[in-house]
C-alpha atoms as a PDB file:
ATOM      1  CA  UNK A   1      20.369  11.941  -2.955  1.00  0.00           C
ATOM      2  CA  UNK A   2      18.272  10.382   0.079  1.00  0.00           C
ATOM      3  CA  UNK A   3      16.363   8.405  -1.783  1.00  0.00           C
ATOM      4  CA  UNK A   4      15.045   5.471   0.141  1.00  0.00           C
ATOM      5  CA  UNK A   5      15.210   2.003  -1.795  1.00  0.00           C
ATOM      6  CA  UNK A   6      12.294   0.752   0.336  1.00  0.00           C
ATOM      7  CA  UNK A   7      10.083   3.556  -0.801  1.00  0.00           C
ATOM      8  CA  UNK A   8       8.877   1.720  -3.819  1.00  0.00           C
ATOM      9  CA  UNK A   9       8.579  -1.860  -2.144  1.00  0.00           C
ATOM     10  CA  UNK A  10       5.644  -3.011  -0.555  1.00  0.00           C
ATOM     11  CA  UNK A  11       5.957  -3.457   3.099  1.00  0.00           C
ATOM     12  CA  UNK A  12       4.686  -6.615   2.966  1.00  0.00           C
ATOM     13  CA  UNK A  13       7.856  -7.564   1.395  1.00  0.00           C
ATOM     14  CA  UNK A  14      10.030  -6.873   4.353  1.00  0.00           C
ATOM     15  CA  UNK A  15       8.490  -8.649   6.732  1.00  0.00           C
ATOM     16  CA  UNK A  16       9.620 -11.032   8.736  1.00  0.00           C
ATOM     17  CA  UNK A  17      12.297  -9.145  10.258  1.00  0.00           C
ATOM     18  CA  UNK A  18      14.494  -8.516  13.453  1.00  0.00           C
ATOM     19  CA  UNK A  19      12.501  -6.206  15.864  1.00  0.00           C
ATOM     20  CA  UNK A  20      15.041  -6.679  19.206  1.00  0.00           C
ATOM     21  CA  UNK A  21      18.328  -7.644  18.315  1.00  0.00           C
ATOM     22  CA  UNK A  22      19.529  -7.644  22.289  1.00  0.00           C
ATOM     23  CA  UNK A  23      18.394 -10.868  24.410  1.00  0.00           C
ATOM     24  CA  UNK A  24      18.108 -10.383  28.185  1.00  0.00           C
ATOM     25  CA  UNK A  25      20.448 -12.766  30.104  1.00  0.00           C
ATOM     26  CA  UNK A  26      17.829 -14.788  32.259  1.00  0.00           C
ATOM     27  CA  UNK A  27      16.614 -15.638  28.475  1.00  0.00           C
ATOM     28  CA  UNK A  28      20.029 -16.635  26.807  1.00  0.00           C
ATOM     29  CA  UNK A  29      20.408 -20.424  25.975  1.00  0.00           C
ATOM     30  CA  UNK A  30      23.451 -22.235  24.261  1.00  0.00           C
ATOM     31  CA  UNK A  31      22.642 -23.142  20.336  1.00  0.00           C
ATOM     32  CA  UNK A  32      20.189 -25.449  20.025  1.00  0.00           C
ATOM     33  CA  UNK A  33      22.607 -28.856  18.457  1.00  0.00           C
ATOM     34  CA  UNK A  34      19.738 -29.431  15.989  1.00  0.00           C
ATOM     35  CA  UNK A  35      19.439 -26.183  14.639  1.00  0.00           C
ATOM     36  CA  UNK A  36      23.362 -25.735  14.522  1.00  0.00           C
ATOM     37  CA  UNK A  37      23.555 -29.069  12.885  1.00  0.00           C
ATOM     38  CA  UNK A  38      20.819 -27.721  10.101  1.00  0.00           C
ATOM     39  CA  UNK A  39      22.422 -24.554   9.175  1.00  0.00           C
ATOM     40  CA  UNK A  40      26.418 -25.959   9.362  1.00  0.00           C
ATOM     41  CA  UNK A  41      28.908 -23.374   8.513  1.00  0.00           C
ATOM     42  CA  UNK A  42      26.431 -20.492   9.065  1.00  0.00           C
ATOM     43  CA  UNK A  43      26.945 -17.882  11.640  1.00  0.00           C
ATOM     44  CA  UNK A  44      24.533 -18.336  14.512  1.00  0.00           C
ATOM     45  CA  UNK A  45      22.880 -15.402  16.954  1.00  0.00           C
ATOM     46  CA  UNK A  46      19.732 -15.399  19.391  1.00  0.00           C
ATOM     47  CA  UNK A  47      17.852 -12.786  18.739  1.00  0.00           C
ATOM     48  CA  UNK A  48      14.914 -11.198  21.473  1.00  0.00           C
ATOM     49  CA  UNK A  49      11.785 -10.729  19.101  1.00  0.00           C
ATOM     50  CA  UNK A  50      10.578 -10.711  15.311  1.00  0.00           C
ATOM     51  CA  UNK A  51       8.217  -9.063  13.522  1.00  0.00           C
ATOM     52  CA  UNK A  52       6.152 -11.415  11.973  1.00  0.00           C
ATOM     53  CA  UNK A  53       3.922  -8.708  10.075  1.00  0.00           C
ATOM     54  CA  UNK A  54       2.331  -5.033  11.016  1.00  0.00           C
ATOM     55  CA  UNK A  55       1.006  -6.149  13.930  1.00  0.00           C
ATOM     56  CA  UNK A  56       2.490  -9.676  15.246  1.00  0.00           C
ATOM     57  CA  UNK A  57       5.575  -9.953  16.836  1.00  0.00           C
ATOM     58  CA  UNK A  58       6.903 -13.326  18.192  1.00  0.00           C
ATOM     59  CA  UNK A  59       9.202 -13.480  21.425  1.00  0.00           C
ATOM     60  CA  UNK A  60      10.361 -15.934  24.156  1.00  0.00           C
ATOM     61  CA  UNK A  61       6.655 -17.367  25.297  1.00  0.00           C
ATOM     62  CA  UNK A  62       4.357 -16.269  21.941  1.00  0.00           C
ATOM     63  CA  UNK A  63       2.351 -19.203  20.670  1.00  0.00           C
ATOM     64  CA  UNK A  64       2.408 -19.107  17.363  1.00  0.00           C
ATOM     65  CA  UNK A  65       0.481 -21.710  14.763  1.00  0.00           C
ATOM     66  CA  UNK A  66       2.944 -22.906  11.424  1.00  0.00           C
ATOM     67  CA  UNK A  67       3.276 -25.051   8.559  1.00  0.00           C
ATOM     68  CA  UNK A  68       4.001 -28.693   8.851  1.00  0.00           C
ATOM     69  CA  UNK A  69       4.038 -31.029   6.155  1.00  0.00           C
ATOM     70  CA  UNK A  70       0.647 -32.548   7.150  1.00  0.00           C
ATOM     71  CA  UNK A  71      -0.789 -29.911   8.953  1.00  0.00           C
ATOM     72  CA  UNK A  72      -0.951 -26.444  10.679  1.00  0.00           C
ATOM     73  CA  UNK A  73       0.515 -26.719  14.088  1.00  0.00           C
ATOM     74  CA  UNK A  74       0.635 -25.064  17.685  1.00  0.00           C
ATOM     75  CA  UNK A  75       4.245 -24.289  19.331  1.00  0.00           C
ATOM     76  CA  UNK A  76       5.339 -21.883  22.501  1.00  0.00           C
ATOM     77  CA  UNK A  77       8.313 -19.875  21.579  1.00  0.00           C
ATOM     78  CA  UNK A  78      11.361 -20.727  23.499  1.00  0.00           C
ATOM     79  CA  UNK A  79      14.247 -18.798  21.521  1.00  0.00           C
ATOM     80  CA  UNK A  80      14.406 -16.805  18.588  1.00  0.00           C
ATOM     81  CA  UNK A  81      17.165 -17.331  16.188  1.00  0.00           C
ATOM     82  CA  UNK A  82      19.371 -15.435  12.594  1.00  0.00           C
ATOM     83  CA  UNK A  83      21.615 -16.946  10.767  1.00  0.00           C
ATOM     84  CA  UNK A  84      23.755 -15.510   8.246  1.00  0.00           C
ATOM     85  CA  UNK A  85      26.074 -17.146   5.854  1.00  0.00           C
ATOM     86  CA  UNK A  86      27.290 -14.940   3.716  1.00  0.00           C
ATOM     87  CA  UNK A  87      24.394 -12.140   1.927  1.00  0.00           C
ATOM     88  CA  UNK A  88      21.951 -15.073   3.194  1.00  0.00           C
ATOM     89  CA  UNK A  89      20.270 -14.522   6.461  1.00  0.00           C
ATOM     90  CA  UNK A  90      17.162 -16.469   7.805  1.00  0.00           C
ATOM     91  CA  UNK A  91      15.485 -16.250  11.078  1.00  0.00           C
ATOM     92  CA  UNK A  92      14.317 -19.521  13.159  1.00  0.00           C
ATOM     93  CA  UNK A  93      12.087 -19.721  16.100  1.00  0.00           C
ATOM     94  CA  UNK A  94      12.645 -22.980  18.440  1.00  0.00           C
ATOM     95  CA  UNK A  95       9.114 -24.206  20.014  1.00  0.00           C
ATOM     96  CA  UNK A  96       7.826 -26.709  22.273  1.00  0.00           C
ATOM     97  CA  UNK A  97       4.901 -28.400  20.655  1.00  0.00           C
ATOM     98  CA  UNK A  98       1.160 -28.711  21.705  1.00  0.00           C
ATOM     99  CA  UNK A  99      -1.157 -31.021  20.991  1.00  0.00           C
ATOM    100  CA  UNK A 100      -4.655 -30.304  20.715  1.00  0.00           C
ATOM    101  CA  UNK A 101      -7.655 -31.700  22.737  1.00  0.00           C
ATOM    102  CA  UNK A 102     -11.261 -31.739  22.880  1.00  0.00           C
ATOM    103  CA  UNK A 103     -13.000 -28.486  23.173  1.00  0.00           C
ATOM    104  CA  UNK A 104     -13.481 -27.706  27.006  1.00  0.00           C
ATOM    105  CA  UNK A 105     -16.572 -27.975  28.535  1.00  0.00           C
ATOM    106  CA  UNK A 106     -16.479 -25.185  31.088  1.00  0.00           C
ATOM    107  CA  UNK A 107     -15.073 -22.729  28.360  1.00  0.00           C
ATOM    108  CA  UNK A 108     -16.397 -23.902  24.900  1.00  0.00           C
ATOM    109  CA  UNK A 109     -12.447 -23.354  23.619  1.00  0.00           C
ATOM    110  CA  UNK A 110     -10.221 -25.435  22.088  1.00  0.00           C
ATOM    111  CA  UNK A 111      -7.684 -27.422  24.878  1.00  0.00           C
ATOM    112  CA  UNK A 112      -4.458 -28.199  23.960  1.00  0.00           C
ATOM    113  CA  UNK A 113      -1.174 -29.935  25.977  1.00  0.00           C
ATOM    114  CA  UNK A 114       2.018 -29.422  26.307  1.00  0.00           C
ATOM    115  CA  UNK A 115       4.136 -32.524  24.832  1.00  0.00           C
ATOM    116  CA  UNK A 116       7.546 -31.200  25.868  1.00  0.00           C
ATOM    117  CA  UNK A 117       8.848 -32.151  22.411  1.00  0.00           C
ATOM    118  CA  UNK A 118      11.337 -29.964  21.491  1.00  0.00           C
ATOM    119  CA  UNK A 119      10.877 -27.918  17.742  1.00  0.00           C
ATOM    120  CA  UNK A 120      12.406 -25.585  15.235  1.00  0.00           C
ATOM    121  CA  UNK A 121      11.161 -23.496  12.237  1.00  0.00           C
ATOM    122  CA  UNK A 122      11.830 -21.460   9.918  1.00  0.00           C
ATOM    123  CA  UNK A 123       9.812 -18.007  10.779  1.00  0.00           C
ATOM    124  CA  UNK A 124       8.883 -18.002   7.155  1.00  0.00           C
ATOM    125  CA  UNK A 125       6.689 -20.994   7.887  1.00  0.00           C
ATOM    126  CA  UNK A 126       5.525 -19.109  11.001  1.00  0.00           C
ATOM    127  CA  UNK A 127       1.079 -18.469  10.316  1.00  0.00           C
ATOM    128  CA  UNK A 128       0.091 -16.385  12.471  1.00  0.00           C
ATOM    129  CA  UNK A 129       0.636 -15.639  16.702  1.00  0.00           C
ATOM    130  CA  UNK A 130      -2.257 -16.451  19.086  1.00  0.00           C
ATOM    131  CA  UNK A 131      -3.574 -16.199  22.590  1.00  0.00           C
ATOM    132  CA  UNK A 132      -3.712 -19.155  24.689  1.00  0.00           C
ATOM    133  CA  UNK A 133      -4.514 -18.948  28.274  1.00  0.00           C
ATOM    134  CA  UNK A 134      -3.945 -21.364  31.130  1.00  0.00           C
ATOM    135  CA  UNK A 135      -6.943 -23.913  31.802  1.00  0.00           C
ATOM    136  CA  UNK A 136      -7.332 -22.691  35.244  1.00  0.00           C
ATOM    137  CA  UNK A 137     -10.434 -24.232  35.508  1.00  0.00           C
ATOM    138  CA  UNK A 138      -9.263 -27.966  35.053  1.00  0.00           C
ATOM    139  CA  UNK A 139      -6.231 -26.973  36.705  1.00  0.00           C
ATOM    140  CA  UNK A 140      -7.992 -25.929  39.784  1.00  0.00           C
ATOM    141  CA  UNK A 141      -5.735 -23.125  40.602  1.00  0.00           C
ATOM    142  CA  UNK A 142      -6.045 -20.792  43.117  1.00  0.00           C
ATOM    143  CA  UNK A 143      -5.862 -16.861  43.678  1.00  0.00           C
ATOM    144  CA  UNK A 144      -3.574 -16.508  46.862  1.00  0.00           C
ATOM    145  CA  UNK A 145      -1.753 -13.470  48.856  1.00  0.00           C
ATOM    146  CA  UNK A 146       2.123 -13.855  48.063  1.00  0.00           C
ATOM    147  CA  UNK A 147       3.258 -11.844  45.824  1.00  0.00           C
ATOM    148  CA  UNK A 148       5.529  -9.424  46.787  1.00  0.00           C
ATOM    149  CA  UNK A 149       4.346  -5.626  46.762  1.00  0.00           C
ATOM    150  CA  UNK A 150       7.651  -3.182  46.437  1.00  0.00           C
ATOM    151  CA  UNK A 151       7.811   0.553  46.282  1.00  0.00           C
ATOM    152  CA  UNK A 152      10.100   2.530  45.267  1.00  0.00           C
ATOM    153  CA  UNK A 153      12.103  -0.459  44.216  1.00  0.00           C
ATOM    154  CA  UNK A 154      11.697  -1.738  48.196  1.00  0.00           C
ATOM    155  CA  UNK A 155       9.889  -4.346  49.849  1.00  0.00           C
ATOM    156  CA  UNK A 156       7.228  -2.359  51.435  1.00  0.00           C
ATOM    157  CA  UNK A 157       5.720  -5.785  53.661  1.00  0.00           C
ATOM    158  CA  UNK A 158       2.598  -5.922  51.664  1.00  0.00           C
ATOM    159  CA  UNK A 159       0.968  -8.683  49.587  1.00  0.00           C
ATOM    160  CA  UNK A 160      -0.510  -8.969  46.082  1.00  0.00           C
ATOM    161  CA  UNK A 161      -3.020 -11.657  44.801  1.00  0.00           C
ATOM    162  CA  UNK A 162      -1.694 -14.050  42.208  1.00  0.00           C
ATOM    163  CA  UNK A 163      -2.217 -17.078  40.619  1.00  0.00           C
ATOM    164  CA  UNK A 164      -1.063 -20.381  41.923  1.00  0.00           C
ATOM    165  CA  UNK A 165      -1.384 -22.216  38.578  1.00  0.00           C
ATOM    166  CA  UNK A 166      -2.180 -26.108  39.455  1.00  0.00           C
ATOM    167  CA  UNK A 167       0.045 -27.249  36.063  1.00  0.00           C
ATOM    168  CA  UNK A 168       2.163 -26.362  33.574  1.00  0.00           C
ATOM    169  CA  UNK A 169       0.385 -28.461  30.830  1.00  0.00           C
ATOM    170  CA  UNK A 170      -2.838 -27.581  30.133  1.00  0.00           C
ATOM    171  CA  UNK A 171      -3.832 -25.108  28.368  1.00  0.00           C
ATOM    172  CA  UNK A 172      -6.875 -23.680  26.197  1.00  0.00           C
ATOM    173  CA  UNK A 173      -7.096 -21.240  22.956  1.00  0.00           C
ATOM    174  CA  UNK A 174      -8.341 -18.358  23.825  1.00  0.00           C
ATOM    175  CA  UNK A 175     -11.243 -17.890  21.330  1.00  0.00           C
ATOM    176  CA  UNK A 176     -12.586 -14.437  22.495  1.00  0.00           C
ATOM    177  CA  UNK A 177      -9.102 -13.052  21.644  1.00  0.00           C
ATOM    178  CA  UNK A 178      -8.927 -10.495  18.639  1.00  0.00           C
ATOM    179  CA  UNK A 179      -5.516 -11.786  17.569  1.00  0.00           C
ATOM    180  CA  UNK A 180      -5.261 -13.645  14.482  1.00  0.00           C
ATOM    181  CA  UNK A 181      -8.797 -14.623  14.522  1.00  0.00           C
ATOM    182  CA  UNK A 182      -8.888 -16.534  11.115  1.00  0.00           C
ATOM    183  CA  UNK A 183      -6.251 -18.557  11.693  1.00  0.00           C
ATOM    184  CA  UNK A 184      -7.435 -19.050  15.447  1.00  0.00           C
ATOM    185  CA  UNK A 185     -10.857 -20.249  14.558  1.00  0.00           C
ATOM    186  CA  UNK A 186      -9.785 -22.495  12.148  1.00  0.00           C
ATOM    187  CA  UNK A 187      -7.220 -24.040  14.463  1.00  0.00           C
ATOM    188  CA  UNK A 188      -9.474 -24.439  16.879  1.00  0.00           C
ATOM    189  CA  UNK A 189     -12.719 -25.560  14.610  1.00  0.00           C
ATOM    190  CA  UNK A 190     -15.018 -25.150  17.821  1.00  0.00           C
ATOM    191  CA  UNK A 191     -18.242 -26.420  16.643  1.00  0.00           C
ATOM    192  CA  UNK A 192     -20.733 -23.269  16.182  1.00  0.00           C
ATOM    193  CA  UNK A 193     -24.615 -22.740  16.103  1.00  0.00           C
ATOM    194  CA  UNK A 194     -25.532 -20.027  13.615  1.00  0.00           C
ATOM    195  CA  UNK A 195     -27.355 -17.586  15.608  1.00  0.00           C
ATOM    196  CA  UNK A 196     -30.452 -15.647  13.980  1.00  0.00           C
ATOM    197  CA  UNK A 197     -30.711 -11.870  14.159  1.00  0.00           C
ATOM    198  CA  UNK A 198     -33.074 -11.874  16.840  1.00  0.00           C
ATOM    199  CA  UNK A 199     -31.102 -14.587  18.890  1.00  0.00           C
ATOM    200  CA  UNK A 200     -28.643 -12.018  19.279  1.00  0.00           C
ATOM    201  CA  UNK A 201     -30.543  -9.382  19.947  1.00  0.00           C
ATOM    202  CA  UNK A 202     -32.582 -11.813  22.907  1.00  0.00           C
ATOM    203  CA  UNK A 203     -28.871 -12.713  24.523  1.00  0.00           C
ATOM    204  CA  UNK A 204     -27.850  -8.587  24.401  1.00  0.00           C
ATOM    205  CA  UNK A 205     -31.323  -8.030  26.368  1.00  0.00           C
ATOM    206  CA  UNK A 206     -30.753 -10.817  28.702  1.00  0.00           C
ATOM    207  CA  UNK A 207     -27.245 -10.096  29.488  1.00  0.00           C
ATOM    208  CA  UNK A 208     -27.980  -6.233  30.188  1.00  0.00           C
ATOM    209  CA  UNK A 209     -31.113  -7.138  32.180  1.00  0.00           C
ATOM    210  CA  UNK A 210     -28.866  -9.727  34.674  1.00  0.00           C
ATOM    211  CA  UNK A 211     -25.829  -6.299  34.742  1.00  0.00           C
ATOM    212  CA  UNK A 212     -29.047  -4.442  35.789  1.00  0.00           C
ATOM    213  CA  UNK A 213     -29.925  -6.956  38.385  1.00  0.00           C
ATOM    214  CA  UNK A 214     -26.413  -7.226  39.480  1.00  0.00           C
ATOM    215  CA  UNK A 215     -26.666  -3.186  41.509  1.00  0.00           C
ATOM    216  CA  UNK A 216     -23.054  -2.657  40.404  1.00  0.00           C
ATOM    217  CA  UNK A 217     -21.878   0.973  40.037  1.00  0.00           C
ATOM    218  CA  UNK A 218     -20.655   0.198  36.973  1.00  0.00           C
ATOM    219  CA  UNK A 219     -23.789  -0.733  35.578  1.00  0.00           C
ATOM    220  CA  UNK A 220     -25.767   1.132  32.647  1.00  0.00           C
ATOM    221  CA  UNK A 221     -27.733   3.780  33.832  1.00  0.00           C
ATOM    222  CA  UNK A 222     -31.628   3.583  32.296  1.00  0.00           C
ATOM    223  CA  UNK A 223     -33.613   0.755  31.136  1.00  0.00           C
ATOM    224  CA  UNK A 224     -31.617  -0.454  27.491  1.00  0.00           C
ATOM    225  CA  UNK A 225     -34.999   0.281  24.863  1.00  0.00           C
ATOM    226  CA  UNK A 226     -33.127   0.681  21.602  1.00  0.00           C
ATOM    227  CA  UNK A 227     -33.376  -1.789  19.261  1.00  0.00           C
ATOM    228  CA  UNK A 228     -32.033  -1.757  15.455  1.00  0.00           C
ATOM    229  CA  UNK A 229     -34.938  -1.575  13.294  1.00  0.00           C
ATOM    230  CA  UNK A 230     -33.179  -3.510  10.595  1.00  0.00           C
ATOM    231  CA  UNK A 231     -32.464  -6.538  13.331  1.00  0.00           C
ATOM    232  CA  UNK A 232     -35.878  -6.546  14.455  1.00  0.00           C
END
């Protein structure tokens, strides 16, 4: 009586699965021919995000890395997909591919393109979700005043700063990000120089000294002294 069957089962085990069943309608599409084509005589439903694992989930506009047959990949998440056919059910995610490019100079992160080919997997083959920004700098996009400010659900005749973005192609991985950073770093294979002990202790200095230099309130109060014995 109230006994849970998953209370014995790893968690591990149950994952991927559905976290948003309901798909808002500026995000619905028609079925995707190729993917109806793949899974004939299955029953077909878009679905608004998955739970890759404890902490990942993929919707509409994740970019997540998978398994190809020659390689580990980068795709942006268009749609989200189950299918069921009879006790079977299996969840797809359609993408539009990247390629990747030569590590940017400005950043020191990985660039990648957008091809516009058009993609579908099998979450199962789904490695892990990253961050990739636009490459603003290459882009040369601009901050500028048009953005509508409302209140109270009304236009109130003010204007916000956003971001004029000068493509929709170019892109970089953002290798500062905390998300999936195995899988990140070895996408991205941005060459690195092994920094000694007291390297890093020389840039921590350096960088607090220019914050000091800077005047801002939000500076550190007191000259920065400590240092780790065991680093020194």
């Amino acid at each position: 009586m109230g006994f849970n069957c998953n209370t014995g089962v790893d968690k591990e085990d149950t994952f991927p699965n559905v976290q948003l069943q309901n798909v808002v309608s500026s995000l619905r599409v028609l079925t995707p021919a190729e993917l109806a084509a793949f899974v004939r005589g299955s029953q077909l439903k878009q679905i608004g995000e998955v739970n890759l694992n404890s902490k990942d989930v993929i919707a509409a506009g994740s970019y997540v890395l998978f398994k190809s047959s020659l390689s580990v990949q980068l795709g942006r998440a268009d749609h989200l997909w189950e299918t069921q056919q009879g006790v079977r059910i299996h969840l797809f995610v359609c993408l539009t591919l990247f390629d990747k490019g030569e590590v940017d100079a400005f950043y020191g992160m990985r660039c990648i393109q957008q091809t516009g080919i058009k993609h579908f997997v099998k979450v199962l083959d789904v490695c892990a979700v990253i961050n990739v920004q636009h490459n603003c700098h290459s882009g040369n996009c601009t901050m500028q005043w048009t953005s509508t400010v409302h209140f109270e659900r009304r236009d109130n005749g003010s204007k916000a700063a956003e971001f004029k973005h000068g493509d929709n192609d170019n892109y970089i991985v953002n290798g500062a990000a905390l998300l999936s950073v195995g899988w990140q770093r070895q996408f991205s294979a941005v060459p690195c120089v092994q920094q000694s002990n007291q390297g890093q202790l020389r840039a921590l200095h350096q960088g607090i000294a220019r914050w000091h230099a800077q005047e801002t309130p939000s500076e550190p109060s007191g000259a920065f002294e400590a240092v780790d014995p065991t680093l020194a």
